[in-house]
N, C-alpha and C. Protein backbone atom coordinates (compact mmCIF):
# COMPACT_ATOMS: atom_id res chain seq x y z
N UNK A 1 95.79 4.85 72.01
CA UNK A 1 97.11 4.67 71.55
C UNK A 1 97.77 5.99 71.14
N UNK A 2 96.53 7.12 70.47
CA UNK A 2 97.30 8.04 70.29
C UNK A 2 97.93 9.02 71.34
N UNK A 3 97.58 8.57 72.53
CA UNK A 3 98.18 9.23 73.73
C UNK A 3 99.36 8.90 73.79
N UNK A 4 99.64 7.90 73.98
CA UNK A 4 101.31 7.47 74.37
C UNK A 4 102.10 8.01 73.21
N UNK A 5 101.34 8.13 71.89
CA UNK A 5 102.14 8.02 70.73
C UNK A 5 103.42 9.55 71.09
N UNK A 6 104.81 9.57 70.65
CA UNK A 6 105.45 10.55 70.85
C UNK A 6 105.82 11.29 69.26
N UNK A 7 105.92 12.33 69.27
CA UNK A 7 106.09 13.31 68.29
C UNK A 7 107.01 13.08 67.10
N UNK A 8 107.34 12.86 66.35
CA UNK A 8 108.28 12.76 65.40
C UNK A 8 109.32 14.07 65.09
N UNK A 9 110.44 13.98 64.63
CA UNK A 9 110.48 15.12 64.26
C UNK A 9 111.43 15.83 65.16
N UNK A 10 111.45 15.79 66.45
CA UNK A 10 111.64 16.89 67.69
C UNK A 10 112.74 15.78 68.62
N UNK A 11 113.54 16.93 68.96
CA UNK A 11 115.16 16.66 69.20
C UNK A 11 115.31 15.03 70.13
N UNK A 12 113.89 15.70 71.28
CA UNK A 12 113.84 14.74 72.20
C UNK A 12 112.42 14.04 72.15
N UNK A 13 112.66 13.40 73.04
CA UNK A 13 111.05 12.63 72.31
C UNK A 13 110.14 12.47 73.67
N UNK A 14 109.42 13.23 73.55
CA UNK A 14 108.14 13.85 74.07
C UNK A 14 106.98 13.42 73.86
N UNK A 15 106.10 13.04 75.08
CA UNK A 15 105.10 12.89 74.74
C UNK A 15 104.38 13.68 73.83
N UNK A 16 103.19 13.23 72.99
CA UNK A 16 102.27 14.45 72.79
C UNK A 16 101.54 15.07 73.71
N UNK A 17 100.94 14.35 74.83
CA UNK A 17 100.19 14.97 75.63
C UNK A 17 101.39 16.05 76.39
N UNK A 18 102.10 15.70 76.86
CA UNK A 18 103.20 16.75 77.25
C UNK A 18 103.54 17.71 76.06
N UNK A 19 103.41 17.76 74.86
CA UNK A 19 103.81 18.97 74.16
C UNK A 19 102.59 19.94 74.38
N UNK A 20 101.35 19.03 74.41
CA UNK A 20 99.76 19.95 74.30
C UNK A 20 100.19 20.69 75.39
N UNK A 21 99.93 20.02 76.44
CA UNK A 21 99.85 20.90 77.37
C UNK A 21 101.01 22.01 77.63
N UNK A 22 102.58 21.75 77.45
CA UNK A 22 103.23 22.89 76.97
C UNK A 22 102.72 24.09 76.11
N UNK A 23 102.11 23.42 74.81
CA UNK A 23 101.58 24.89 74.13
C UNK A 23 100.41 25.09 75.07
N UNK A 24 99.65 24.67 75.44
CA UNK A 24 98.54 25.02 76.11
C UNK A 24 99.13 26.25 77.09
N UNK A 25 99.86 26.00 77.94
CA UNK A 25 100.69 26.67 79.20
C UNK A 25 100.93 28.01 78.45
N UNK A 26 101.97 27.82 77.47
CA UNK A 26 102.78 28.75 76.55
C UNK A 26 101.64 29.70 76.56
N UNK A 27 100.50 29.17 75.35
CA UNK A 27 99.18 30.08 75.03
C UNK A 27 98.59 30.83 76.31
N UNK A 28 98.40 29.80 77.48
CA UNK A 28 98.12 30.49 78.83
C UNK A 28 98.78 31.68 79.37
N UNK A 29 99.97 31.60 79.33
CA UNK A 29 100.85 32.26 79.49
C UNK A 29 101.16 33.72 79.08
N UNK A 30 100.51 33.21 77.53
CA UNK A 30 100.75 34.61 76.48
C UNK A 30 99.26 35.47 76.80
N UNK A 31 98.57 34.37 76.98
CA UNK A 31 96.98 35.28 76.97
C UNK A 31 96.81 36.27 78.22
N UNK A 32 97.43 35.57 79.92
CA UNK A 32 97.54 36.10 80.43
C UNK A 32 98.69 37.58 80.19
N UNK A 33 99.64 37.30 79.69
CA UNK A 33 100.93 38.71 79.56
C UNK A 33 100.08 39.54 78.80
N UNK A 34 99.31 39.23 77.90
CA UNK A 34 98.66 40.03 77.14
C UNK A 34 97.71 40.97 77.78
N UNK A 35 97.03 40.24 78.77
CA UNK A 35 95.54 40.80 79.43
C UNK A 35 96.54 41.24 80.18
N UNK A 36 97.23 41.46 80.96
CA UNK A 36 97.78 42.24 82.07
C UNK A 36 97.98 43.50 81.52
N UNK A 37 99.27 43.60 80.44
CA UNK A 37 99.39 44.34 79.34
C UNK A 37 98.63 45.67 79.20
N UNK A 38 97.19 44.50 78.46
CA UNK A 38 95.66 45.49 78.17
C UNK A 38 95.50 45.98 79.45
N UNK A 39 95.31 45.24 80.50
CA UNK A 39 94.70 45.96 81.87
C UNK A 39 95.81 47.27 82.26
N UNK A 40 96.69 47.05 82.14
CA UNK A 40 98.11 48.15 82.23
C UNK A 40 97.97 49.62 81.08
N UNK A 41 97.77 48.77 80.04
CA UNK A 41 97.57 49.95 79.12
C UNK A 41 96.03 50.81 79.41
N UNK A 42 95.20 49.79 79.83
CA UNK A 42 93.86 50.74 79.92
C UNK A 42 93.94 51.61 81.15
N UNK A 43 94.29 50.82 82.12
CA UNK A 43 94.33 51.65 83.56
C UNK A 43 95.37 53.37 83.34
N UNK A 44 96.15 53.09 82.64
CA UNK A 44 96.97 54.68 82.60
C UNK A 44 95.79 55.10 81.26
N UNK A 45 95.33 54.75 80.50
CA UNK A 45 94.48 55.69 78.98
C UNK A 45 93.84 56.20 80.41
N UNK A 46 93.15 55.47 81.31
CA UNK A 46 92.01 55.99 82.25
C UNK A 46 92.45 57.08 83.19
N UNK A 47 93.99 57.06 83.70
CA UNK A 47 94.45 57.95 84.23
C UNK A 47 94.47 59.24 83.76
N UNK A 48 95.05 59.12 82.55
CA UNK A 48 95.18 59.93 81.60
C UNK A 48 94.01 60.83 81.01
N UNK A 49 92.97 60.28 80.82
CA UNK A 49 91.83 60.69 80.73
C UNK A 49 91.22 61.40 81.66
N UNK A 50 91.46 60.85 83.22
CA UNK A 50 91.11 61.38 84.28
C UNK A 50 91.78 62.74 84.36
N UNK A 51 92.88 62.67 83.98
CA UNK A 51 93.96 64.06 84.37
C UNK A 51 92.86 65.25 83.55
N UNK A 52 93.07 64.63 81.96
CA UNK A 52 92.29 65.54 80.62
C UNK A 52 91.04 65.90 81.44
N UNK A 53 90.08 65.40 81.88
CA UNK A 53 89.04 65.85 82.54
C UNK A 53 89.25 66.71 83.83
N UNK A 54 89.65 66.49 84.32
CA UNK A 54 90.57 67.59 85.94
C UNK A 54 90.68 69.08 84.74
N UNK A 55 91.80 68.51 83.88
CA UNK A 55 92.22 69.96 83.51
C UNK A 55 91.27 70.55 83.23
N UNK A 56 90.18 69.77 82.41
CA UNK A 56 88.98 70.59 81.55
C UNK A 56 88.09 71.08 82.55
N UNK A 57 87.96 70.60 83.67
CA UNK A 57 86.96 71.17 84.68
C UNK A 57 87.52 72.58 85.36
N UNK A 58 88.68 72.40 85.07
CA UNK A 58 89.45 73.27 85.95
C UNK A 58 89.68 74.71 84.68
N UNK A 59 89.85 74.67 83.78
CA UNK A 59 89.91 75.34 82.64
C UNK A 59 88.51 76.10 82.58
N UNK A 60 87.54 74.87 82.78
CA UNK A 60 85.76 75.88 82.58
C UNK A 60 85.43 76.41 83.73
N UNK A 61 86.09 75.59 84.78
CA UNK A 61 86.03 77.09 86.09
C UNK A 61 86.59 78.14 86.23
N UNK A 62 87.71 78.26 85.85
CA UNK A 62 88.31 79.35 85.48
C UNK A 62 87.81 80.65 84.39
N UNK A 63 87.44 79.69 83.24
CA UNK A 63 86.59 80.70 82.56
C UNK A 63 85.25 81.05 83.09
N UNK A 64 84.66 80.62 83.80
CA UNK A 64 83.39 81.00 84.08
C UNK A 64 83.50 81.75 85.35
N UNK A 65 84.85 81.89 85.98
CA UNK A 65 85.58 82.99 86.78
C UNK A 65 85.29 84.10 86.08
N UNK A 66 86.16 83.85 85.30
CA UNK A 66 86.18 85.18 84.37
C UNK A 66 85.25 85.49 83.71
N UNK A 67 84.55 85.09 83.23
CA UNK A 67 83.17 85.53 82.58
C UNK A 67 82.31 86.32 83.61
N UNK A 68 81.89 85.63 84.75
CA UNK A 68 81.65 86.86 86.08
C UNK A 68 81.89 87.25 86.58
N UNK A 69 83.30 87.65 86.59
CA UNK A 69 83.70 89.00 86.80
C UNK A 69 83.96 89.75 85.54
N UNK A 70 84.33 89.74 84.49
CA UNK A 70 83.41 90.70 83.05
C UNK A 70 82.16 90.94 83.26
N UNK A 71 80.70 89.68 83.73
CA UNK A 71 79.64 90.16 83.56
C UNK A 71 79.87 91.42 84.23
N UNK A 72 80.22 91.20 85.91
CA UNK A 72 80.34 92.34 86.39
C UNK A 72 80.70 93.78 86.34
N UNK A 73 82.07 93.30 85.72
CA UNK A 73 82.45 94.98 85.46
C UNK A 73 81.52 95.49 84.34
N UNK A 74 81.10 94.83 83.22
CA UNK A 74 80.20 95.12 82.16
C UNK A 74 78.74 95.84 83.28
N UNK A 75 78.13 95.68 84.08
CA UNK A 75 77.29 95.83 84.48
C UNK A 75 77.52 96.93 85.22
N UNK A 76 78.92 97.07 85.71
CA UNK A 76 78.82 98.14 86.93
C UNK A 76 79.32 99.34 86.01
N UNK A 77 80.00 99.22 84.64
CA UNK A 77 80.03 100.12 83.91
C UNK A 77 79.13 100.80 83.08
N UNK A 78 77.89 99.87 82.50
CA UNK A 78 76.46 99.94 81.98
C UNK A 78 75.78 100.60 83.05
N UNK A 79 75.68 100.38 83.92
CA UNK A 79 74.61 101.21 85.25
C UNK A 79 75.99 101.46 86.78
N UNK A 80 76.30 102.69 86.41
CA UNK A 80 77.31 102.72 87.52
C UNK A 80 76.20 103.21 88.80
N UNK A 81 76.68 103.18 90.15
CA UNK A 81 75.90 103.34 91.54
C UNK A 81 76.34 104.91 91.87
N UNK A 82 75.80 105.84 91.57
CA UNK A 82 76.15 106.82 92.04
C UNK A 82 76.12 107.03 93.65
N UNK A 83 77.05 107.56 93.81
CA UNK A 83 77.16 107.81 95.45
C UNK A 83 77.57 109.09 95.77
N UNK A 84 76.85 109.53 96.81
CA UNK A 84 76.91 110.85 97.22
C UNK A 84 78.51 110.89 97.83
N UNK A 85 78.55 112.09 97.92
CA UNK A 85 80.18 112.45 99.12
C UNK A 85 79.15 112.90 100.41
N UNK A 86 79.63 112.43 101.33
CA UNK A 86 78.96 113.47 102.71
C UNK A 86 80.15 113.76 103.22
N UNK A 87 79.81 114.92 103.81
CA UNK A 87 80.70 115.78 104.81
C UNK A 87 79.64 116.13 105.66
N UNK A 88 79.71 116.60 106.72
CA UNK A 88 78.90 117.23 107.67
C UNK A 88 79.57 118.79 107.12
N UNK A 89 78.24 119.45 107.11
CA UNK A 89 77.83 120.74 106.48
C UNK A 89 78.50 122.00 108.00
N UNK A 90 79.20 122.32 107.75
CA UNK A 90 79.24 123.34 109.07
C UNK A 90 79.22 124.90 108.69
N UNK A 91 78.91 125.83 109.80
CA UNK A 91 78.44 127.12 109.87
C UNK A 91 79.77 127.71 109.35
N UNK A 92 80.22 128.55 109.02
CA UNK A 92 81.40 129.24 108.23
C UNK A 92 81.33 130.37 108.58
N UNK A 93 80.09 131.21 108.69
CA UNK A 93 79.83 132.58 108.96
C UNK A 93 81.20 133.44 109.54
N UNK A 94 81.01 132.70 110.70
CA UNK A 94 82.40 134.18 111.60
C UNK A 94 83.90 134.35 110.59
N UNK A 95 84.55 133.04 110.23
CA UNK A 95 85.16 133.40 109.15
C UNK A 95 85.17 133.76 108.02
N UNK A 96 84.27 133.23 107.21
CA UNK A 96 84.00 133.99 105.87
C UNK A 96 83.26 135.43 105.65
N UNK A 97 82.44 135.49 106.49
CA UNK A 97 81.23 136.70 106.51
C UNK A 97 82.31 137.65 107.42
N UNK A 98 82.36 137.38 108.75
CA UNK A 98 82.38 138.21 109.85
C UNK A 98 83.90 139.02 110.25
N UNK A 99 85.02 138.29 110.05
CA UNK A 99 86.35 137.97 110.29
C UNK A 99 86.59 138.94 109.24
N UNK A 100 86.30 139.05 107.91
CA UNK A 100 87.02 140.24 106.59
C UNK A 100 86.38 141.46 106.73
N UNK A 101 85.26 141.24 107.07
CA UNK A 101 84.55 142.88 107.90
C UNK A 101 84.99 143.71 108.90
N UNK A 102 85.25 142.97 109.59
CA UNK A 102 86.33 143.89 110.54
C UNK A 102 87.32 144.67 110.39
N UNK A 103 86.85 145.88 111.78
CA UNK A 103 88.15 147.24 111.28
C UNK A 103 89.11 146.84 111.92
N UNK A 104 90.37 147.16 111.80
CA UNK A 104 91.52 147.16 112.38
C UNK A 104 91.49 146.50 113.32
N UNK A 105 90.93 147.19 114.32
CA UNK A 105 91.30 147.09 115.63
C UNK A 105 90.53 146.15 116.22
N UNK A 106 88.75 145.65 115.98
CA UNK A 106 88.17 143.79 115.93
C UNK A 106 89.27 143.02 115.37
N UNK A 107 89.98 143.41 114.42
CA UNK A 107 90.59 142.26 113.39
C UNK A 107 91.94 142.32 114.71
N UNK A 108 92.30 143.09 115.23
CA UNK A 108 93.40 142.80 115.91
C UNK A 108 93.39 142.23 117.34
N UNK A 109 92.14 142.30 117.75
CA UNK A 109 91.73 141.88 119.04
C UNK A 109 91.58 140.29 118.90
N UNK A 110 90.92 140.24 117.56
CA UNK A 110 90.36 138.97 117.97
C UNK A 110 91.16 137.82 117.50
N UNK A 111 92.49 138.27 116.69
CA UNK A 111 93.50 137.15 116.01
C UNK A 111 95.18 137.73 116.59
N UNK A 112 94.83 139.29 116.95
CA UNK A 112 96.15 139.11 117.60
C UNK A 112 97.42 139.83 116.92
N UNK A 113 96.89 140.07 115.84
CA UNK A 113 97.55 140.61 114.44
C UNK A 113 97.05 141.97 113.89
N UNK A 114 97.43 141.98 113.01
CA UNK A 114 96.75 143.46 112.08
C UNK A 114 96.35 142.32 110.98
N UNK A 115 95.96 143.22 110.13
CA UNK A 115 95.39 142.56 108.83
C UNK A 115 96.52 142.19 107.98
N UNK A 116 97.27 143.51 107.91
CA UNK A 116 98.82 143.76 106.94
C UNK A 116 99.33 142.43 107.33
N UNK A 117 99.74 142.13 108.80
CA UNK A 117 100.74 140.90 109.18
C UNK A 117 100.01 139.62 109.28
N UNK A 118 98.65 139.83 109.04
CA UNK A 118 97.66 137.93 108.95
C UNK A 118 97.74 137.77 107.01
N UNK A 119 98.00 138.97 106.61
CA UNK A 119 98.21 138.76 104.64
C UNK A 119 99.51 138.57 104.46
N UNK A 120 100.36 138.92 105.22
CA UNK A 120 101.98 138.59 105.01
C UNK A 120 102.67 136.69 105.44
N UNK A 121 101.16 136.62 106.70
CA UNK A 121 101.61 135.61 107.54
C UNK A 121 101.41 134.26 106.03
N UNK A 122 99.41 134.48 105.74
CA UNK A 122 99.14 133.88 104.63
C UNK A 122 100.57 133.76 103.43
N UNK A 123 100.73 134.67 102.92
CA UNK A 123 101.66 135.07 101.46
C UNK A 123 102.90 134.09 101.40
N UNK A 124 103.66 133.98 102.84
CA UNK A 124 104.72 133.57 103.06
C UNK A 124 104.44 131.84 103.34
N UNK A 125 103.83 131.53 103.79
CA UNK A 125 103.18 130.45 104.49
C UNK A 125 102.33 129.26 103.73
N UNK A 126 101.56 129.79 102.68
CA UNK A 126 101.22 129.32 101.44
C UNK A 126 101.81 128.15 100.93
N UNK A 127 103.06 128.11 100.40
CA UNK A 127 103.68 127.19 99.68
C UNK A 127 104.18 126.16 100.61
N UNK A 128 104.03 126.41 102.01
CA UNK A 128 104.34 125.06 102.98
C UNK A 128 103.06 124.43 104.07
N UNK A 129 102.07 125.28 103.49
CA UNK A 129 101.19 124.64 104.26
C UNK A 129 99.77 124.48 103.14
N UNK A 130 100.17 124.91 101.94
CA UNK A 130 98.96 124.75 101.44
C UNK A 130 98.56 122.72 101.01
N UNK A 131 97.50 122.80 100.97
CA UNK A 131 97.14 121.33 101.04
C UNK A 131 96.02 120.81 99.20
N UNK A 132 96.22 119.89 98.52
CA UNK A 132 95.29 119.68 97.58
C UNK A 132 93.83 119.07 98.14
N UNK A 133 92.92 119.50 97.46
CA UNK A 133 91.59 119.17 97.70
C UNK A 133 91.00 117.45 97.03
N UNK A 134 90.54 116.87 98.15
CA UNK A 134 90.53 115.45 97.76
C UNK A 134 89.34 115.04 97.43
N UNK A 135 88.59 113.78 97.15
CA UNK A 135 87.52 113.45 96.21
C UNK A 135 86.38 113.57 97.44
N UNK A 136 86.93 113.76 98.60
CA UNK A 136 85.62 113.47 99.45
C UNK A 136 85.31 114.65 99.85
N UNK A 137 86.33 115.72 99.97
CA UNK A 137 86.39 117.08 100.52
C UNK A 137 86.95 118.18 99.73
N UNK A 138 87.22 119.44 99.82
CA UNK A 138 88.03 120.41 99.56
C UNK A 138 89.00 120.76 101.09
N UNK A 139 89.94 121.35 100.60
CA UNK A 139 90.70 121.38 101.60
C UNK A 139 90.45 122.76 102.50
N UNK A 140 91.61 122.74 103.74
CA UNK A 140 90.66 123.80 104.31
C UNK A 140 92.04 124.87 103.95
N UNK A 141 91.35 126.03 103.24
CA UNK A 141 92.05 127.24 103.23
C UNK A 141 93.51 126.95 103.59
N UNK A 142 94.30 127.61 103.42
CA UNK A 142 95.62 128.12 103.77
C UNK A 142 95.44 129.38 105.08
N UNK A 143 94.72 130.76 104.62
CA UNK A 143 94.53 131.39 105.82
C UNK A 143 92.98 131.11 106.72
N UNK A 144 92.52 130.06 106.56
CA UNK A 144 91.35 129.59 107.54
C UNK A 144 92.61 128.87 108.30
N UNK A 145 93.51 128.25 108.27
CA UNK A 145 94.46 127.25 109.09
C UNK A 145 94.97 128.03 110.12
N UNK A 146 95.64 129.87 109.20
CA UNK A 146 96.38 130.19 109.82
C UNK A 146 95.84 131.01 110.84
N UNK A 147 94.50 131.56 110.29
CA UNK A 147 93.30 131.95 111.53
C UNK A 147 93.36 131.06 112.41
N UNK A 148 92.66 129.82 112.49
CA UNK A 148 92.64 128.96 113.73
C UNK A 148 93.94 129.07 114.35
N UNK A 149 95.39 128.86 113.74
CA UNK A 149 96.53 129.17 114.63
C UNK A 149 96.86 129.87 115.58
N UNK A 150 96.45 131.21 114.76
CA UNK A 150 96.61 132.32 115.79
C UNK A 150 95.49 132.50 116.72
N UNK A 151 93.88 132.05 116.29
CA UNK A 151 93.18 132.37 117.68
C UNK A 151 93.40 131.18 118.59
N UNK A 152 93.26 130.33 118.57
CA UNK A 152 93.99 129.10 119.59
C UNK A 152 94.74 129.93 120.46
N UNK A 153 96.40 130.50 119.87
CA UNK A 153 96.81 131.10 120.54
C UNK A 153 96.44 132.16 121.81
N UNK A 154 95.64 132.49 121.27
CA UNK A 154 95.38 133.87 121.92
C UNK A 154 93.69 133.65 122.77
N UNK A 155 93.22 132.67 122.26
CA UNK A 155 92.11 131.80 123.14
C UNK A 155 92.41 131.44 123.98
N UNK A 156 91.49 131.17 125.05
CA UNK A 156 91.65 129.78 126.13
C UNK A 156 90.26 129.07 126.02
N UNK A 157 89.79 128.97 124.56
CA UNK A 157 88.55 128.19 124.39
C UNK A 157 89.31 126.78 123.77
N UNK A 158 87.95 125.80 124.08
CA UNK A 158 88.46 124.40 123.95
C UNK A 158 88.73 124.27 122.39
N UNK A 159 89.21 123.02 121.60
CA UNK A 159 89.28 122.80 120.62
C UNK A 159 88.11 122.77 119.90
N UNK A 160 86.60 122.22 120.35
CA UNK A 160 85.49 122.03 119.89
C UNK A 160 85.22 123.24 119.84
N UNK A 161 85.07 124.16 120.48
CA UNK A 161 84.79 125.40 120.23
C UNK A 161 85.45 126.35 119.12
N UNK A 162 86.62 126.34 118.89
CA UNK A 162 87.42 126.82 118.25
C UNK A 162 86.84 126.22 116.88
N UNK A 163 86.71 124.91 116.69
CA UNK A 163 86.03 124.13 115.36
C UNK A 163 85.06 124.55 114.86
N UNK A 164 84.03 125.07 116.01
CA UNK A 164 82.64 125.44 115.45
C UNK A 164 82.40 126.21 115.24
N UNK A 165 83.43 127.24 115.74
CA UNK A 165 83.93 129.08 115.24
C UNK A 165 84.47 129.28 113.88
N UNK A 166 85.09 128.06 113.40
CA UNK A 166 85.57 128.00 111.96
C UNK A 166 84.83 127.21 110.95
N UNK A 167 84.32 126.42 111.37
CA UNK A 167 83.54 125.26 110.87
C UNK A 167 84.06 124.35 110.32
N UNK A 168 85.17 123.67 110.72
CA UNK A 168 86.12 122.36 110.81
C UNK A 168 85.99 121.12 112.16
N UNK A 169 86.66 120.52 111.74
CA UNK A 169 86.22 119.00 112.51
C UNK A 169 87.46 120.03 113.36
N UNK A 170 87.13 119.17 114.65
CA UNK A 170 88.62 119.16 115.87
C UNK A 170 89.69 118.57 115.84
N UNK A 171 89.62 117.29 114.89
CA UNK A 171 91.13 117.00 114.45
C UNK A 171 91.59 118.10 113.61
């Protein structure tokens, strides 16, 4: 009987079993909006979290970038690698030794000049052809240049030859 019985009270008159199951629905209703809600709110905390972790991985790779390359420079500054310079060593003799020994007239045969006009040629010539000496080499003379100039000239020996008479590369 208490099934059929209808509600008191309420505008229209309704079963009870029809109000239950209204709140029932209602409650259904709410429990589901709710859990969606939660599932909504958790799924972005998780995004969110996911991002925070990206960054943090990405943050300790970065530092641990940098940490080895500090170890490194720390290490290559603690024990640096010494390294030689090479040049290939060449004979110098005829110019340095042989070439300022000469009297007059060797010195004029063999460059073409007098001495007076190969020290005037140097003197003048100096400030446009002189060159700075670099970490791998020293440079070559001002009048070793202007020697090779003038015997070239006055040679008909090859360039390699001329090089190994001064003791310079052929470029």
């Amino acid at each position: 009987m208490a099934d059929n019985m209808t509600m008191r009270g309420s505008t229209t008159d309704v079963p009870a079993p029809e109000i239950r199951r209204r709140r029932l629905l209602r409650v259904i209703t709410t429990w589901m909006a709710m859990r969606a809600k939660h599932r909504s709110e958790e799924r972005l905390l998780r995004l969110a979290l996911e991002e925070q972790e990206a960054f943090t991985r990405a943050c300790e790779d970065a530092m641990c970038a940098n940490l080895f390359t500090m170890a490194a420079i720390a290490i290559e500054l603690l024990h640096p690698i010494q390294r030689e310079r090479w040049a290939f060593q060449r004979n110098e003799r005829w110019f340095e030794g042989t070439l300022p020994h000469l009297g007059d007239a060797h010195f004029r045969q063999s460059l073409r000049v007098t001495p007076a006009t190969f020290n005037y040629l140097v003197n003048v010539l100096t400030p446009v052809l002189e060159r700075a000496d670099t970490n791998m080499r020293p440079a070559v003379s001002v009048a070793k240049r202007i020697a090779i100039g003038l015997y070239r000239l006055r040679s008909t020996a090859e360039d390699a030859t001329i090089a190994h008479l001064f003791g310079v590369g052929t470029a």
